[in-house]
N, C-alpha and C. Protein backbone atom coordinates (compact mmCIF):
# COMPACT_ATOMS: atom_id res chain seq x y z
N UNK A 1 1.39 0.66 8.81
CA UNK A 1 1.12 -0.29 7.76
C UNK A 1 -0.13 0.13 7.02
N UNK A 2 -0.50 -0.24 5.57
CA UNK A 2 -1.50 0.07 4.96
C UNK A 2 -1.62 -1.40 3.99
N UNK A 3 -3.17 -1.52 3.99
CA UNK A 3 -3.26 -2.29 2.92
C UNK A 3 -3.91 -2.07 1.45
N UNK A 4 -4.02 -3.12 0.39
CA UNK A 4 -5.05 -3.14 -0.66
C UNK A 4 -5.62 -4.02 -1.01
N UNK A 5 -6.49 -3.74 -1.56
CA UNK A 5 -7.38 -4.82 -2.21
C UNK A 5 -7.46 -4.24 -3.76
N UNK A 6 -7.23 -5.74 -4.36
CA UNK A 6 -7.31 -5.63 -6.24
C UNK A 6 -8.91 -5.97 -6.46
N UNK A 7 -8.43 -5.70 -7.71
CA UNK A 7 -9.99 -6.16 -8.39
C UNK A 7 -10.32 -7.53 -8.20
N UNK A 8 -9.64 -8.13 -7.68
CA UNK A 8 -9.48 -10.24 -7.64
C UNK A 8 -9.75 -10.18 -6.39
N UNK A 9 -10.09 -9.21 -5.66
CA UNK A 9 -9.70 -9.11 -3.69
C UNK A 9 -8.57 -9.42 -2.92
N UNK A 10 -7.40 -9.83 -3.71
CA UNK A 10 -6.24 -10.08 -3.58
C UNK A 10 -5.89 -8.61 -2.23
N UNK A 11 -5.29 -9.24 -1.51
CA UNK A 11 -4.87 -8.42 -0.40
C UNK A 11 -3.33 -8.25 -0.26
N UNK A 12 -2.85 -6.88 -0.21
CA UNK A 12 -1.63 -6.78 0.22
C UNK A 12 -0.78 -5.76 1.08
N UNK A 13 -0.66 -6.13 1.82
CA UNK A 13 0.14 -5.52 3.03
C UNK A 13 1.23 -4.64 2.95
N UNK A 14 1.63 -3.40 3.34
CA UNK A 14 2.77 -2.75 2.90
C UNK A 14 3.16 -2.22 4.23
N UNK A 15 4.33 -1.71 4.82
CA UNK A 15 4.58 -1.17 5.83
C UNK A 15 4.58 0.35 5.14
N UNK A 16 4.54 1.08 6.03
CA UNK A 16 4.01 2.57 5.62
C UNK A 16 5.39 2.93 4.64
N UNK A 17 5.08 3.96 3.52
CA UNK A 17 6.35 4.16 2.68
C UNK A 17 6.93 3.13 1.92
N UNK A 18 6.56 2.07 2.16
CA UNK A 18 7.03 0.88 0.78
C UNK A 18 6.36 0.33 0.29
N UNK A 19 6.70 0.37 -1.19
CA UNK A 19 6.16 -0.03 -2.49
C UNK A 19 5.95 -1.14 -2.76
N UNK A 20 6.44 -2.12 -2.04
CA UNK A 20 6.43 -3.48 -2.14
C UNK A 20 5.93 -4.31 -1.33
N UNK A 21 4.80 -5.16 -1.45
CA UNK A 21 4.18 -5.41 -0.11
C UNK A 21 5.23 -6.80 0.86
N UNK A 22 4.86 -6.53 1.74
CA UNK A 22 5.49 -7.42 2.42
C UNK A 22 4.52 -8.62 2.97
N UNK A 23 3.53 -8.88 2.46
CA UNK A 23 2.22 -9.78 2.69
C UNK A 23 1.31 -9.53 1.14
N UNK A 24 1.15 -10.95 0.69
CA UNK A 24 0.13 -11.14 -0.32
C UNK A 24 -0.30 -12.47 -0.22
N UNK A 25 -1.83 -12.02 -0.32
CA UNK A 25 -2.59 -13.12 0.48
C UNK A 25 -4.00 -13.01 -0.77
N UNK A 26 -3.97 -13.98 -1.74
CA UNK A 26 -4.98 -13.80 -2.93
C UNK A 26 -6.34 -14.53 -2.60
N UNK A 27 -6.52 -14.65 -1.37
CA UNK A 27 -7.42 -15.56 -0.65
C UNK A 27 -7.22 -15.61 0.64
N UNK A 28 -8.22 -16.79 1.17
CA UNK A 28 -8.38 -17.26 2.51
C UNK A 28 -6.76 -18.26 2.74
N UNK A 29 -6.49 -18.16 3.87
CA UNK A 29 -4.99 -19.29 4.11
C UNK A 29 -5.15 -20.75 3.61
N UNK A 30 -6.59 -20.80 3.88
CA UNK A 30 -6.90 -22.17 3.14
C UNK A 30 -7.43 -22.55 1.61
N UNK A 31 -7.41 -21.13 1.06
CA UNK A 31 -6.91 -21.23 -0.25
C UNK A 31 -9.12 -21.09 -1.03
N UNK A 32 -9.69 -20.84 0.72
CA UNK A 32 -10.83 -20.35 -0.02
C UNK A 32 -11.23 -19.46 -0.53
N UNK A 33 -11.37 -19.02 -1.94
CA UNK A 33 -11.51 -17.64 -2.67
C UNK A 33 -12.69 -16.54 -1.40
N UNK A 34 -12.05 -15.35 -1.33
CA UNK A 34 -12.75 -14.23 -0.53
C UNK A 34 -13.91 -14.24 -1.65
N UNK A 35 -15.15 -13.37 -0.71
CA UNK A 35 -16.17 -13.73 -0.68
C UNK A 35 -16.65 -12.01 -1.46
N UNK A 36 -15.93 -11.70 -1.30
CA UNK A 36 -15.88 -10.20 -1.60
C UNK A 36 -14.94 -9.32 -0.70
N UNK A 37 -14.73 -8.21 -1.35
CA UNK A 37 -13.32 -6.96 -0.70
C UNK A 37 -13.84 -6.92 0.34
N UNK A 38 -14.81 -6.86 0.33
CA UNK A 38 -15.69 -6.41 2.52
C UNK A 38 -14.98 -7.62 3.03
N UNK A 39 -14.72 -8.75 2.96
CA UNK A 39 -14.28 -10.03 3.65
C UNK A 39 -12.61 -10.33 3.57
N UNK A 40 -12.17 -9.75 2.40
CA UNK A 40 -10.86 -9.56 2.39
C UNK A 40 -10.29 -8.21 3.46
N UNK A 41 -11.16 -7.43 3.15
CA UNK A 41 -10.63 -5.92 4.14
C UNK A 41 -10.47 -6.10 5.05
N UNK A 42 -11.81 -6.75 5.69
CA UNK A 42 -11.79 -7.12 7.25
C UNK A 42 -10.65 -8.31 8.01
N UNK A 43 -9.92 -9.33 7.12
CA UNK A 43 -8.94 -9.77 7.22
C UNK A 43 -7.56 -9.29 7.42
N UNK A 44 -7.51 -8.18 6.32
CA UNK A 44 -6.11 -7.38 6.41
C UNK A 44 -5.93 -6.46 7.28
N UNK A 45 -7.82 -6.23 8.06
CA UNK A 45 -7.13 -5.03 8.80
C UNK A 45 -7.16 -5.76 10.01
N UNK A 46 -7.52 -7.07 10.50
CA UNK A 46 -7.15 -7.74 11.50
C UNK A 46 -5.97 -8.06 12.12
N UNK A 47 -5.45 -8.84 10.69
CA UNK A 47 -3.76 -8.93 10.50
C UNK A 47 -3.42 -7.86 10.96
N UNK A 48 -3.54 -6.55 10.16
CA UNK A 48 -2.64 -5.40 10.98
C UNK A 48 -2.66 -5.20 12.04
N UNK A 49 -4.03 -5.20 12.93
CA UNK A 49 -4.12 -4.97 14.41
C UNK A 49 -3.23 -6.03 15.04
N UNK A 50 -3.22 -6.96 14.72
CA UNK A 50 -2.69 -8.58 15.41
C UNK A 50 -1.04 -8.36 15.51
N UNK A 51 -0.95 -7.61 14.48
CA UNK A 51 0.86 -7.56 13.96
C UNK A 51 1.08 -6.36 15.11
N UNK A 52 0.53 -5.17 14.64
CA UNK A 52 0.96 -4.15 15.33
C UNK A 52 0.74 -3.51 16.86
N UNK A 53 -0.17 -4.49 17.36
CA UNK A 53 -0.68 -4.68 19.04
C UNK A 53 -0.69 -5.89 19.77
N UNK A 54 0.16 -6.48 20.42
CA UNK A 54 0.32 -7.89 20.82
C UNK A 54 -0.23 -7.93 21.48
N UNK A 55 -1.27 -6.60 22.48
CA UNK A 55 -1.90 -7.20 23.15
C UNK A 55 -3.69 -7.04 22.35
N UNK A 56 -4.07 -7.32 21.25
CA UNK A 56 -4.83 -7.06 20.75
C UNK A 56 -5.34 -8.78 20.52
N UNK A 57 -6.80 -8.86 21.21
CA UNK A 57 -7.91 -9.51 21.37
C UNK A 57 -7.76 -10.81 19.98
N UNK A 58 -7.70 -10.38 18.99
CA UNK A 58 -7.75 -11.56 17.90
C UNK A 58 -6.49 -11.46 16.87
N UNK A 59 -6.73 -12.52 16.38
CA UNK A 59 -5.66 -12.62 15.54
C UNK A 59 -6.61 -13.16 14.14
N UNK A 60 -5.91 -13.04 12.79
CA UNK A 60 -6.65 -13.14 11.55
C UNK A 60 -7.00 -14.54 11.51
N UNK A 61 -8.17 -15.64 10.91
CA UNK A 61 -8.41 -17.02 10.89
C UNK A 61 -8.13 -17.64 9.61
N UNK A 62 -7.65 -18.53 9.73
CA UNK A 62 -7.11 -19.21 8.31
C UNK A 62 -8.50 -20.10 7.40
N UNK A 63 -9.87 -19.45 7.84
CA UNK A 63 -10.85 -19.42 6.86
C UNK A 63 -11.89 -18.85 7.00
N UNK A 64 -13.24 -18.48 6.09
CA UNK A 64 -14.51 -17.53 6.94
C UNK A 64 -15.00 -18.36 7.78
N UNK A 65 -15.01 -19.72 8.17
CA UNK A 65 -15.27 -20.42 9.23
C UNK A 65 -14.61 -20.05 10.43
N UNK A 66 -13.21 -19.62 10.53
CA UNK A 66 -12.99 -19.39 11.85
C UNK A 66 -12.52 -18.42 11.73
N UNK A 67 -12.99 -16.76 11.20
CA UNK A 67 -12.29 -15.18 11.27
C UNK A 67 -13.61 -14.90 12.44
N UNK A 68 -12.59 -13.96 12.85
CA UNK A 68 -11.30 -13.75 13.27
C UNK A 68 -10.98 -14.86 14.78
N UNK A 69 -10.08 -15.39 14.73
CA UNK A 69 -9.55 -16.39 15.92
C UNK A 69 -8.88 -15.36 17.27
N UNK A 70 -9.31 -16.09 18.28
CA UNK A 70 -8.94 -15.31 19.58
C UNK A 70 -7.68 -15.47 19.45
N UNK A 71 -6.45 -14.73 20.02
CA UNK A 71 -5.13 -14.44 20.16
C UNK A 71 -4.79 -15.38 21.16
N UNK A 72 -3.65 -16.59 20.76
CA UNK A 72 -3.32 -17.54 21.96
C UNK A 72 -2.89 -16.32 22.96
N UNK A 73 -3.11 -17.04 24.35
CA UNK A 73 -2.39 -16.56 25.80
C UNK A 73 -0.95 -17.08 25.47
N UNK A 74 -0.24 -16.90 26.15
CA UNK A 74 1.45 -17.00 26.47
C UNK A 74 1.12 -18.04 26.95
N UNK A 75 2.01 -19.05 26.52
CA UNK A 75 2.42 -20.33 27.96
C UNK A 75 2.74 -20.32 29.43
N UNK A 76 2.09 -19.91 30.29
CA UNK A 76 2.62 -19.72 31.59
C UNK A 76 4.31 -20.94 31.99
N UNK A 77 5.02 -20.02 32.54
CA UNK A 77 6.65 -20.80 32.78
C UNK A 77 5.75 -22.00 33.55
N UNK A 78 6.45 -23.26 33.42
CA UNK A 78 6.09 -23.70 33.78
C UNK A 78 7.17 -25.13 34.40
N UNK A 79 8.44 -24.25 34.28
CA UNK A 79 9.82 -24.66 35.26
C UNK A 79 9.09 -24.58 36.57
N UNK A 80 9.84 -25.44 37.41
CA UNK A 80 9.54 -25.47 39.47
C UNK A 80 10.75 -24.74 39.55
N UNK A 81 11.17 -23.72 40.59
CA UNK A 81 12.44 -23.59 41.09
C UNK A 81 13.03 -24.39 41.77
N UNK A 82 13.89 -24.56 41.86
CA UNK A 82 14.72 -25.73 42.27
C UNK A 82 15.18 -25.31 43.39
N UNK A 83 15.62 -26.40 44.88
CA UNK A 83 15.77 -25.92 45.77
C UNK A 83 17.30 -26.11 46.47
């Protein structure tokens, strides 16, 4: 995957070899304008780690208040076997 940043800091996501992004994100999730490309970059390349390593430590935050958010744990099963 590769990303960009526009002149607006607009971020967009492409899987390697396509022209078309498959993620555009013109801001924060909560719709707070990025703060600059350094704050957008560091978002998209989170996202990518998050997408492309499940077992990777954080996941991207839906504002600069909470980037980057720790990666939920799995739900441990939490069926009894039955006897």
């Amino acid at each position: 995957m590769r990303y960009e940043i526009d002149n607006n800091n607009a971020v967009r996501i492409f899987d390697d070899g396509e022209e078309i992004p498959f993620t555009y994100q013109p801001d924060w999730p909560d719709t707070t304008p990025w703060k600059n490309a350094e704050e957008a970059k560091n978002w998209a390349e989170i996202m990518i780690e998050a997408m492309q390593n499940p077992d990777s430590e954080f996941i991207p935050g839906t504002s600069p208040d909470n980037h980057p958010m720790p990666r939920p744990k799995p739900e441990a099963d939490t069926e009894e076997a039955s006897d």
